[in-house]
Protein backbone atom coordinates (compact mmCIF):
# COMPACT_ATOMS: atom_id res chain seq x y z
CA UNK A 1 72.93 178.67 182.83
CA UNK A 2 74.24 177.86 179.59
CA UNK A 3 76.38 174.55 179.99
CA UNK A 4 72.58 173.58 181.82
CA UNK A 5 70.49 174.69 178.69
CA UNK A 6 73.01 172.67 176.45
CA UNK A 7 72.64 169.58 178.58
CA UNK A 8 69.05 169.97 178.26
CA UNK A 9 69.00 170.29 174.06
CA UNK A 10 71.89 167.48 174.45
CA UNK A 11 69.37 165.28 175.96
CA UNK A 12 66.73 166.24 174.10
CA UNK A 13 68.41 165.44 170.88
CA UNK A 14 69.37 161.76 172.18
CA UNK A 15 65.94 161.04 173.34
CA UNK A 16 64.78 162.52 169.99
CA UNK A 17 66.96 160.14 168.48
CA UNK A 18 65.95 157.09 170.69
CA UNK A 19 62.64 157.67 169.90
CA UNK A 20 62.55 157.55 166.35
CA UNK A 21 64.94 154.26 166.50
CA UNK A 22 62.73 152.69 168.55
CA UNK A 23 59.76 153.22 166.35
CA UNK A 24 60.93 151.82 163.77
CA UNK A 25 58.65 148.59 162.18
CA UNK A 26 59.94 146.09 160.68
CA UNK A 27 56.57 145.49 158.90
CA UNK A 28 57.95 147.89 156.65
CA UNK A 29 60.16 145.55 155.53
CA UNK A 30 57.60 142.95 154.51
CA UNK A 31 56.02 143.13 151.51
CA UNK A 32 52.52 142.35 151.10
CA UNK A 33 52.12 138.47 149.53
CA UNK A 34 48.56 138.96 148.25
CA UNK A 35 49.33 142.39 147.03
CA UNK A 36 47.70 141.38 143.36
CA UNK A 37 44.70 140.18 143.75
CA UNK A 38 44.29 137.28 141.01
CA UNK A 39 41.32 135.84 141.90
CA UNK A 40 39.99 139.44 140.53
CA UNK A 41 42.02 139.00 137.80
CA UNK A 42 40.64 135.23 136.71
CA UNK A 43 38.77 135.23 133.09
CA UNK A 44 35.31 133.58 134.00
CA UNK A 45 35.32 131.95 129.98
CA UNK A 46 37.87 130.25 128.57
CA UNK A 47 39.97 132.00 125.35
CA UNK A 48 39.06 130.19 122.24
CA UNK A 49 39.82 133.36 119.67
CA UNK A 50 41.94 131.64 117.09
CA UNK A 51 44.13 134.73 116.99
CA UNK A 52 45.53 134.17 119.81
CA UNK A 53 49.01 133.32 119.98
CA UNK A 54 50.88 131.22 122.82
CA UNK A 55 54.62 131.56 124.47
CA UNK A 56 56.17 130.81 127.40
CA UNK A 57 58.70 132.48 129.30
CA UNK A 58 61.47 132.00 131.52
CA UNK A 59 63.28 134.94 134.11
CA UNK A 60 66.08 134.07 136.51
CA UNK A 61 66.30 135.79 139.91
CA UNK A 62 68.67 136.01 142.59
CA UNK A 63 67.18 136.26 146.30
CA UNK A 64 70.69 135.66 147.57
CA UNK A 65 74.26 136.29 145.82
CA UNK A 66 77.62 134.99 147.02
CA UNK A 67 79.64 137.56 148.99
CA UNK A 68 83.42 136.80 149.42
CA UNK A 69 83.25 132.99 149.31
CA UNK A 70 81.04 130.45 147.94
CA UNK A 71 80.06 130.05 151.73
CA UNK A 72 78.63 133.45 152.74
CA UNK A 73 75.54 135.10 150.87
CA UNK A 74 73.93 138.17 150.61
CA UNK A 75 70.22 138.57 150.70
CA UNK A 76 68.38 140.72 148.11
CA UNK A 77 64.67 142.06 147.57
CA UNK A 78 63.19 140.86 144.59
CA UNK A 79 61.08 142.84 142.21
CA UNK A 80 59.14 140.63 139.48
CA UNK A 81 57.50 142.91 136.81
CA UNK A 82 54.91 141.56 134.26
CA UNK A 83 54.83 144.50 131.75
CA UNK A 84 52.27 144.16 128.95
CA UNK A 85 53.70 146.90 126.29
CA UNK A 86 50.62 146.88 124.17
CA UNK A 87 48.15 150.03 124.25
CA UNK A 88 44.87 148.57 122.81
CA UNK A 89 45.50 144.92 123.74
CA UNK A 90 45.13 142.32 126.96
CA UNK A 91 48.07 140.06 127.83
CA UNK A 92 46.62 136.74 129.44
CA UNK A 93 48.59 134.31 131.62
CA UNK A 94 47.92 131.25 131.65
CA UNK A 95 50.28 130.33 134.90
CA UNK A 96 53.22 131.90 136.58
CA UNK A 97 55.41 129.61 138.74
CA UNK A 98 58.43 130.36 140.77
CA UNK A 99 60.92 127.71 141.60
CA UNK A 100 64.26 127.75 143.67
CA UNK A 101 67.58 127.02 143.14
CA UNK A 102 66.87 122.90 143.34
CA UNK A 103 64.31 123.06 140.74
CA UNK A 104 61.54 122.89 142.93
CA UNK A 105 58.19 124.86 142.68
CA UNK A 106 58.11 127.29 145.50
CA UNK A 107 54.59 128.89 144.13
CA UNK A 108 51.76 129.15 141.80
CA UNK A 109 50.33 132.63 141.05
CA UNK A 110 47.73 131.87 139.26
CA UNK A 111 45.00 129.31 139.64
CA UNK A 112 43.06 130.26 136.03
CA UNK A 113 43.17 132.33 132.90
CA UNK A 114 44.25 135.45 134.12
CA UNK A 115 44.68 138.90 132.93
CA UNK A 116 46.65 142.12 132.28
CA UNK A 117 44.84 145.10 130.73
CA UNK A 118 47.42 146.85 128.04
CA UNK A 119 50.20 149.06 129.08
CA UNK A 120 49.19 147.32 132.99
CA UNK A 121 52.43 146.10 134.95
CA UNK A 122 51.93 143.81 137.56
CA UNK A 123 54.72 143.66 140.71
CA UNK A 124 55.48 140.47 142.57
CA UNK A 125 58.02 141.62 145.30
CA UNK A 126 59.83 138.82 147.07
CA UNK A 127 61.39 140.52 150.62
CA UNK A 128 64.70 140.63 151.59
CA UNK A 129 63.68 138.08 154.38
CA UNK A 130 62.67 135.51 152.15
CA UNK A 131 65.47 132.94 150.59
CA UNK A 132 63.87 130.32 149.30
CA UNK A 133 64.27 130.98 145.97
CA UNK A 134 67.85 131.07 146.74
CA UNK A 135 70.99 131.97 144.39
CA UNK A 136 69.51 130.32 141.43
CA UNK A 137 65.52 131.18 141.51
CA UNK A 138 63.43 130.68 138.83
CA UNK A 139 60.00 132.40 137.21
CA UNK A 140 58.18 130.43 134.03
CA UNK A 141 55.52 132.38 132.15
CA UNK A 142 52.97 130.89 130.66
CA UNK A 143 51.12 133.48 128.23
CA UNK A 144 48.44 134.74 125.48
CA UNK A 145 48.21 137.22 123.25
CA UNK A 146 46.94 138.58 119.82
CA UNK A 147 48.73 137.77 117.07
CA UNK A 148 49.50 140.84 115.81
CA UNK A 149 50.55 142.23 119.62
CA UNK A 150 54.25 142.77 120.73
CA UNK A 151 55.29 140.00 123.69
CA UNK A 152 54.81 140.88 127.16
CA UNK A 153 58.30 142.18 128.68
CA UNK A 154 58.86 139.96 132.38
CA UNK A 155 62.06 141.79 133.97
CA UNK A 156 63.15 141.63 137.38
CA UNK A 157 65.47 144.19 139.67
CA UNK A 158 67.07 142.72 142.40
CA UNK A 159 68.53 145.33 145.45
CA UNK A 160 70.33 145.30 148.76
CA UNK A 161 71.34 147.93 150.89
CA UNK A 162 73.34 147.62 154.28
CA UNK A 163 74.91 150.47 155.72
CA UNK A 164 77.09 152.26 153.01
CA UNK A 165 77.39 149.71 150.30
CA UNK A 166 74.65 148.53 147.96
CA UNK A 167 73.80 145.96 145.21
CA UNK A 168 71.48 146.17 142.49
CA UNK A 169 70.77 144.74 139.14
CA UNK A 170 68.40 143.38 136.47
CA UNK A 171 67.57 140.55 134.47
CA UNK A 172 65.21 139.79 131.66
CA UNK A 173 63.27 136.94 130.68
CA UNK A 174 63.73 135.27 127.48
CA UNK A 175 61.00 133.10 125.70
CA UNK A 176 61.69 129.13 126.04
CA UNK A 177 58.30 128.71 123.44
């Protein structure tokens, strides 16, 4: 009776097993596209406060990174963060454009004037699945703020897992003007 019982939790544990493989969704793996809404986000005036100061920045990303040779990649999920770092005052953006490796604009963000309420950060994920940015991918910033606020902080963290071995890192964007 007890090699049967065993057999029993045996197959129990497999089907157990089977079960939870097989529901596993993929849309998991997606990330949501519209997930900031920027038509919400779109100033319905336009900025004419004379304190406001203009810069534009520029962030590198990596959706893929050569593995081994020069002929095999890796694909990596992108995380784009728009931090503004001031406590009493708005960052606006004036346009944020992505670009891949070629040079060529991939996206627009932002259609008008939009804007990010102090100490807000704002997430753009780009999934695993997607390459077209490629192994040179581009971000440019185009931004407002007060003159006496600190610049917004645009970072991004790119990660891949498979199996037991993992890649991660970040980069920062530096101001081009």
């Amino acid at each position: 009776m007890k090699i049967a019982q065993l057999n029993s939790y045996f197959f129990l544990f497999i089907f157990t097993i089977i079960l939870v493989a097989c529901g596993t969704s993929n849309e998991d793996k997606e990330s949501d596209p519209e997930k900031i809404d920027w038509k919400a986000r779109e100033l319905s005036y336009t900025l004419t406060d004379s304190n406001l100061v203009s810069g534009k920045s520029y962030l590198s990303i990596y959706s893929q990174v050569y593995s081994q040779t020069e002929h095999n990649t890796r694909d990596l999920t992108v995380t784009v963060s728009i931090r503004n770092p001031n406590d009493t005052d708005t960052l606006f953006l004036n346009s944020v454009k992505s670009y891949d490796t070629e040079g060529l604009e991939i996206k627009s963000y932002v259609g008008k004037t939009s804007y990010v309420r102090p100490m807000e950060t704002l997430e753009l994920v780009i999934s695993e699945e997607n390459t077209h940015n490629g192994t040179g991918g581009n971000f440019i910033f185009d931004w407002q703020i007060q003159s006496k606020s600190s610049e917004p902080i645009f970072e991004a963290v790119m990660i891949s897992t498979a199996g037991q071995q993992g890649i991660s890192f970040v980069t920062t964007a530096k101001r081009i003007k």
